[in-house]
N, C-alpha and C. Protein backbone atom coordinates (compact mmCIF):
# COMPACT_ATOMS: atom_id res chain seq x y z
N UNK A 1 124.61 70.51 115.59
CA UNK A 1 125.35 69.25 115.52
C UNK A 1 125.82 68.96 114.10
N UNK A 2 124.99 69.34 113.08
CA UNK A 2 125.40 69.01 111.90
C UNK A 2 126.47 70.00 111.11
N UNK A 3 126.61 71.56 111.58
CA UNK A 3 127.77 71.75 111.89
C UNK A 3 129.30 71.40 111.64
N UNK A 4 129.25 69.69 112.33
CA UNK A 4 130.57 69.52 112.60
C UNK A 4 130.81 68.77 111.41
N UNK A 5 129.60 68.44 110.70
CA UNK A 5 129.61 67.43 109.34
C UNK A 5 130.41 68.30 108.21
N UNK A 6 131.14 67.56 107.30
CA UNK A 6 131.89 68.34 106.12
C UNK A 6 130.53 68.53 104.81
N UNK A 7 129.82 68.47 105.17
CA UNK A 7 128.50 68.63 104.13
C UNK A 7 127.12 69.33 105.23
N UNK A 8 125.85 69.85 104.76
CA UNK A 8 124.95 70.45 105.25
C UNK A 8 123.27 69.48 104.95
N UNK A 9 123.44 68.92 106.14
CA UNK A 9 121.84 67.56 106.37
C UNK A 9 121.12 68.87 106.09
N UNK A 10 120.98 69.82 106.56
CA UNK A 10 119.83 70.77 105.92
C UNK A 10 119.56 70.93 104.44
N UNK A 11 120.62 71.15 104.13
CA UNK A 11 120.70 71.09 102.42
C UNK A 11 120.38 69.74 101.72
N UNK A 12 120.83 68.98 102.45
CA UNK A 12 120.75 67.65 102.04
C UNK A 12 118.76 66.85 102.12
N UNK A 13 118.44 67.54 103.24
CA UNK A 13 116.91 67.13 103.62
C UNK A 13 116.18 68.19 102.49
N UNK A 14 117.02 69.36 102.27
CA UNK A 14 115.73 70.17 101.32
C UNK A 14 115.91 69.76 100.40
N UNK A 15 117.18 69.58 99.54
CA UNK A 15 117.03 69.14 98.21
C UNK A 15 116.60 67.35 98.16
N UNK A 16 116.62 66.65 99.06
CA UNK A 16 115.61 65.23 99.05
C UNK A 16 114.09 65.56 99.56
N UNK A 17 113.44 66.58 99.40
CA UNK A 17 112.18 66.84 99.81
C UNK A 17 111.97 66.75 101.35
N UNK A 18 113.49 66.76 102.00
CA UNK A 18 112.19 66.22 103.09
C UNK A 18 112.32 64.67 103.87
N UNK A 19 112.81 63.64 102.86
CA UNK A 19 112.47 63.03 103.13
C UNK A 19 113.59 62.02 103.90
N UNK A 20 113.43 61.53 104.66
CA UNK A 20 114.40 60.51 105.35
C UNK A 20 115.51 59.46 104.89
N UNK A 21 114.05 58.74 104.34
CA UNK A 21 114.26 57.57 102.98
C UNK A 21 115.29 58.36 102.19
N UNK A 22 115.04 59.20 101.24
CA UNK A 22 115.69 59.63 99.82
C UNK A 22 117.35 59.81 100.69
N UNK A 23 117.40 61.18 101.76
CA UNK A 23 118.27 61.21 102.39
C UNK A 23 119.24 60.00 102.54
N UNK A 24 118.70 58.88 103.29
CA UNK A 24 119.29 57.84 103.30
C UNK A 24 119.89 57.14 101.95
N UNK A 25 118.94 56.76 101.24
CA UNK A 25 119.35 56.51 99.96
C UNK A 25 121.04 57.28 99.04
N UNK A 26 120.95 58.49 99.26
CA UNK A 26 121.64 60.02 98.57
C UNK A 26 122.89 59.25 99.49
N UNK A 27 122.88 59.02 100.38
CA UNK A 27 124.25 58.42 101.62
C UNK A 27 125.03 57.96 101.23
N UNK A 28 123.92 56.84 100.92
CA UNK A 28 124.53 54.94 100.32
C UNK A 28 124.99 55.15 99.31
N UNK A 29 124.35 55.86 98.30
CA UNK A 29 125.04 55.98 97.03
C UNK A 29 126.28 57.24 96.91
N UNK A 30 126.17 58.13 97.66
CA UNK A 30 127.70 58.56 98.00
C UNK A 30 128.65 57.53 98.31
N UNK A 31 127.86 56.93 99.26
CA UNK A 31 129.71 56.19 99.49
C UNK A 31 129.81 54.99 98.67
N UNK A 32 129.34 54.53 97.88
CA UNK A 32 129.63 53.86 96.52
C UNK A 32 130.55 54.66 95.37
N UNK A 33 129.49 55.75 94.69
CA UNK A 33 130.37 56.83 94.27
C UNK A 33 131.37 57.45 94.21
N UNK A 34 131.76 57.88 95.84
CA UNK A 34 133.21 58.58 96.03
C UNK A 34 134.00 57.55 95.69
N UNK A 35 134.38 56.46 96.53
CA UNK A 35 135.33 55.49 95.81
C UNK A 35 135.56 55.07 94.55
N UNK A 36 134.36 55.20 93.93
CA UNK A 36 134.17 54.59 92.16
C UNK A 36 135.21 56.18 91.64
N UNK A 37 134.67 57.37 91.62
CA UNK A 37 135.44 58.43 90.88
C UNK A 37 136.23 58.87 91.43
N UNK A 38 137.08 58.42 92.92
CA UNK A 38 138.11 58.76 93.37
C UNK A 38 139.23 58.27 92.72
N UNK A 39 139.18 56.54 92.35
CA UNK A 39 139.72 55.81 91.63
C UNK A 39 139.78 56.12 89.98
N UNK A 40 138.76 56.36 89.69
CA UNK A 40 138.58 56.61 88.26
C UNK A 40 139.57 57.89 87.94
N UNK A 41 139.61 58.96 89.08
CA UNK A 41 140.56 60.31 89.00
C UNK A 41 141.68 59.59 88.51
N UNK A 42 141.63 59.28 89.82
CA UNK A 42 143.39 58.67 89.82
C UNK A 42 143.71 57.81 88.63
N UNK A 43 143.11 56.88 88.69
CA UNK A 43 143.80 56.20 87.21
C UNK A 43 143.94 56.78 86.22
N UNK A 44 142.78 57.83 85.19
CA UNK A 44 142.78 58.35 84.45
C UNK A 44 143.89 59.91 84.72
N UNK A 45 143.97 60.40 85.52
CA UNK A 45 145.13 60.98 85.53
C UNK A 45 146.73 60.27 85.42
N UNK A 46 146.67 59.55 85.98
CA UNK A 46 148.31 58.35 85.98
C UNK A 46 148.11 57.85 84.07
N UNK A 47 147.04 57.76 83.32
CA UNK A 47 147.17 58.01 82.09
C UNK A 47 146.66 58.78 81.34
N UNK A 48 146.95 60.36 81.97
CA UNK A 48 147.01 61.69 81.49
C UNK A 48 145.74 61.63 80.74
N UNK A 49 144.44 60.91 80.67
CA UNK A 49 143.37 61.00 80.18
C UNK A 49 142.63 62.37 81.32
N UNK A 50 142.73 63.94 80.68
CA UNK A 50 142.29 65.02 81.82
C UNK A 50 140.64 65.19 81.43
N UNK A 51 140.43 64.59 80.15
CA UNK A 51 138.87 64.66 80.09
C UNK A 51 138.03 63.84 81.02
N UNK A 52 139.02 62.41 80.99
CA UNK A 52 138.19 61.50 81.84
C UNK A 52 137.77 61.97 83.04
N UNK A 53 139.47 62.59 83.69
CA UNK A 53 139.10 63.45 84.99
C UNK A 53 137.81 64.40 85.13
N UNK A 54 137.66 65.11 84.23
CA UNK A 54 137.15 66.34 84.08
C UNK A 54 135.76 65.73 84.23
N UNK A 55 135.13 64.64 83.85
CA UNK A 55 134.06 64.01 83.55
C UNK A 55 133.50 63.34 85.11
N UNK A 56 134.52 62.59 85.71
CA UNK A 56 134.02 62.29 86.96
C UNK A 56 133.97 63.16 87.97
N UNK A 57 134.92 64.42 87.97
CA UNK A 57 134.78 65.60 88.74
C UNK A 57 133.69 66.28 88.70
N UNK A 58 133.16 66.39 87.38
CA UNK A 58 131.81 67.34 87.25
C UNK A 58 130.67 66.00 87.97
N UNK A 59 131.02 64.60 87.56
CA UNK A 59 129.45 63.70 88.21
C UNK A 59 129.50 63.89 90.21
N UNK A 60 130.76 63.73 90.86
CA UNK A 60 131.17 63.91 92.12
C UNK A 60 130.45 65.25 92.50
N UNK A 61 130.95 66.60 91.52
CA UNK A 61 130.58 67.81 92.35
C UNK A 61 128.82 67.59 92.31
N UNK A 62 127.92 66.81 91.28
CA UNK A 62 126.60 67.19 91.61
C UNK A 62 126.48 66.48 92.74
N UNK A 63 126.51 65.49 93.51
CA UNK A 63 126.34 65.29 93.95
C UNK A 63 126.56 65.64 95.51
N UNK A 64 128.29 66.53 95.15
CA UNK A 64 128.36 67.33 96.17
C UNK A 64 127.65 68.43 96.56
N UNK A 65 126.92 68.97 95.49
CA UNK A 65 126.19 69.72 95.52
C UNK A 65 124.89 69.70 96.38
N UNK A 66 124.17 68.25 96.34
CA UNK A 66 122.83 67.88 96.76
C UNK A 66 123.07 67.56 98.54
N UNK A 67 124.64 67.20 98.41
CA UNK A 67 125.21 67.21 100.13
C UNK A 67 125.18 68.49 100.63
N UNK A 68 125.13 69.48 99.69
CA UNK A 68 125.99 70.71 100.44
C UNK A 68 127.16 70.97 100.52
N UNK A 69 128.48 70.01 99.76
CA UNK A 69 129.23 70.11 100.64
C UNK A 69 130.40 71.21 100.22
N UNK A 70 130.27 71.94 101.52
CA UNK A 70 131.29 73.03 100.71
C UNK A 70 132.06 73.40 100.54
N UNK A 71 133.37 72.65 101.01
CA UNK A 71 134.93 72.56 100.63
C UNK A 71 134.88 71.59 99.63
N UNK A 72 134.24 70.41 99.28
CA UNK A 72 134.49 69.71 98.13
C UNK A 72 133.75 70.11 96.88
N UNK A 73 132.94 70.57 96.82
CA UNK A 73 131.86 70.71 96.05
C UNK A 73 132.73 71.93 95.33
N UNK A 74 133.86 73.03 95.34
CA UNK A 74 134.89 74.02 94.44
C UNK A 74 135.83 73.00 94.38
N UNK A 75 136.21 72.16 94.62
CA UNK A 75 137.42 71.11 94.51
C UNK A 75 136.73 70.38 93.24
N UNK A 76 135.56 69.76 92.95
CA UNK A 76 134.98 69.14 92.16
C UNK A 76 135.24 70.03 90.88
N UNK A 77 134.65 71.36 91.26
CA UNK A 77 134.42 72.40 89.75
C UNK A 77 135.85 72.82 89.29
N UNK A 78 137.00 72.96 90.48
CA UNK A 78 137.86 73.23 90.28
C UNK A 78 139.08 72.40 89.21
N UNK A 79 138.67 70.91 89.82
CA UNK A 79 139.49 69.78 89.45
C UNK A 79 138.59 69.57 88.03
N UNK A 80 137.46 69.90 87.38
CA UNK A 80 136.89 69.69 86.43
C UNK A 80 137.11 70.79 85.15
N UNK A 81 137.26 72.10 86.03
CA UNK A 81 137.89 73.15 85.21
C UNK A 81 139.39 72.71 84.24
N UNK A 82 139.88 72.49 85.51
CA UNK A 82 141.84 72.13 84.95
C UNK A 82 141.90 70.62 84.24
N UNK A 83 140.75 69.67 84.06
CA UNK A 83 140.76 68.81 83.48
C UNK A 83 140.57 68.65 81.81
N UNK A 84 139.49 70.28 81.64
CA UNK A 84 139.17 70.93 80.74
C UNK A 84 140.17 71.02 79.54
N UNK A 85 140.88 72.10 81.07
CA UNK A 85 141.78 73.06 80.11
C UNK A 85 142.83 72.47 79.77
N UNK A 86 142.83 71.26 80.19
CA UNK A 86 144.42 70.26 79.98
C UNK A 86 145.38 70.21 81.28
N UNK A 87 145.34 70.62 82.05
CA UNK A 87 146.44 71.35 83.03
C UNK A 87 146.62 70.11 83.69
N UNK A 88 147.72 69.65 83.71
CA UNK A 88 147.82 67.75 84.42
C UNK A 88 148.34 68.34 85.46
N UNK A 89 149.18 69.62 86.15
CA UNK A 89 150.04 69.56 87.41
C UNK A 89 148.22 69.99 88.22
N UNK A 90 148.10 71.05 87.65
CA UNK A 90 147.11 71.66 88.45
C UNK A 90 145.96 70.39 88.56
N UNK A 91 145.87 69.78 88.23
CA UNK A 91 144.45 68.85 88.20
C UNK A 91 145.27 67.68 89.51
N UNK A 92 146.45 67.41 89.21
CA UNK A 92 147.11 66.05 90.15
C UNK A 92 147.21 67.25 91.26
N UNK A 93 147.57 68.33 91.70
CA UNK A 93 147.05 69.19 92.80
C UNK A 93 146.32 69.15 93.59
N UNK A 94 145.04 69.51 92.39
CA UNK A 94 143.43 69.78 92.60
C UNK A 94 143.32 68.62 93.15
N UNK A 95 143.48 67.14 92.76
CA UNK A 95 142.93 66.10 93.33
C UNK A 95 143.56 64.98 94.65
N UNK A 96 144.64 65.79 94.54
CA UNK A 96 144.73 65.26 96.13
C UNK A 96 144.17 65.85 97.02
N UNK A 97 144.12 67.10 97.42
CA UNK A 97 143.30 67.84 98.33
C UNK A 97 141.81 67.36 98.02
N UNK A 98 141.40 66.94 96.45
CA UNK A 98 139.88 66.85 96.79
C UNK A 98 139.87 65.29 97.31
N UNK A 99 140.65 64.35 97.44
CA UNK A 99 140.40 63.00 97.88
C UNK A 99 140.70 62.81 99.27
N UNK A 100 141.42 63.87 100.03
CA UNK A 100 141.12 63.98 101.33
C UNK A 100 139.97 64.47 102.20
N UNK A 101 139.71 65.68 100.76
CA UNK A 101 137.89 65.88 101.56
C UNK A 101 136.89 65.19 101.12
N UNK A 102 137.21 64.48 100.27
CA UNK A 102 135.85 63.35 99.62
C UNK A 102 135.45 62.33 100.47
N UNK A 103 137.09 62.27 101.25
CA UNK A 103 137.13 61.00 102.42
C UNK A 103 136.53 61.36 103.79
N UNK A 104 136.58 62.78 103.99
CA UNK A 104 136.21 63.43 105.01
C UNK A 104 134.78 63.39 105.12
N UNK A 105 134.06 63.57 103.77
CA UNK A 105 132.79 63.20 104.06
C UNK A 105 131.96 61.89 103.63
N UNK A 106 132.96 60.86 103.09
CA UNK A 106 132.71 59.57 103.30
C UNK A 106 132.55 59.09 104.63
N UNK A 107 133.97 59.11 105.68
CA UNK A 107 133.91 59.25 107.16
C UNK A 107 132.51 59.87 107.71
N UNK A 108 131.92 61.17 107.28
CA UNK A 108 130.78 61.60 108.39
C UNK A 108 129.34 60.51 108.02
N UNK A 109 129.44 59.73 107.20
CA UNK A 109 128.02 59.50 106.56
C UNK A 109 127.39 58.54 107.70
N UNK A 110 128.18 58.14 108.74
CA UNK A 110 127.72 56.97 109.89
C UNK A 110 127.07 58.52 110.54
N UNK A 111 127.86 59.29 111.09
CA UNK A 111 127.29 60.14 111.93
C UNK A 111 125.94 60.64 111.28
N UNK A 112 125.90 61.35 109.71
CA UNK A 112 124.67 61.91 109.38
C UNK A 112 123.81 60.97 109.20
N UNK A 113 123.86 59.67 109.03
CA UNK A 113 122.63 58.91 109.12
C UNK A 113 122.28 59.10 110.86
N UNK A 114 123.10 58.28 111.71
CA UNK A 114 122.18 58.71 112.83
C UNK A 114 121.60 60.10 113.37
N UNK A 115 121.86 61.60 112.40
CA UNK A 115 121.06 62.32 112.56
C UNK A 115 119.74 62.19 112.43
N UNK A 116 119.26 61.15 111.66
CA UNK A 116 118.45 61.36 110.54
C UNK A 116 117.07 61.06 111.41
């Protein structure tokens, strides 16, 4: 079932120990998060600030990381790479595709809680 989720509750239960609570917790504060550095992308790209980008891309991917999630979680490193290196086309690229899958697994977080 979890499967159909854009992130891995397995991954997500091992790296929270286990635990339900933390799980739950890791949720709530995703979907606070994604919106906070989805916005933060965007603005700071619309004023070509690519470090700023580069900065909330790398805080997003850990966390994508602790989801599992694994179409966003190279979108994060990716969009943090080209934020690096300066690259404003490739980064305004990088970050539309990653704010459709950021949303994708904002959307599953009703379903993976009632996995839980």
């Amino acid at each position: 079932m979890s499967s159909e989720l854009p992130f891995s509750m397995e991954t997500l239960m091992e790296q929270c120990g286990g635990s339900k609570m933390v799980v739950e917790s890791v949720l709530n504060e995703f979907l606070v998060q994604v919106p906070n550095d989805t916005t933060e992308m965007e603005n700071q790209l619309a004023n070509g600030d690519l470090l700023a980008v580069s900065k909330a891309a790398h805080r997003l991917k850990g966390t994508a990381s602790v989801l599992g999630a694994s179409k966003l979680h190279p979108l994060c490193a990716a969009l943090e790479l080209a934020g690096k290196q300066g690259n404003a086309d490739e980064s305004a690229k990088i970050y539309s595709e990653l704010k459709i899958v950021a949303q994708q697994c904002v959307d599953a977080v009703p379903v993976a809680k009632a996995q839980l």
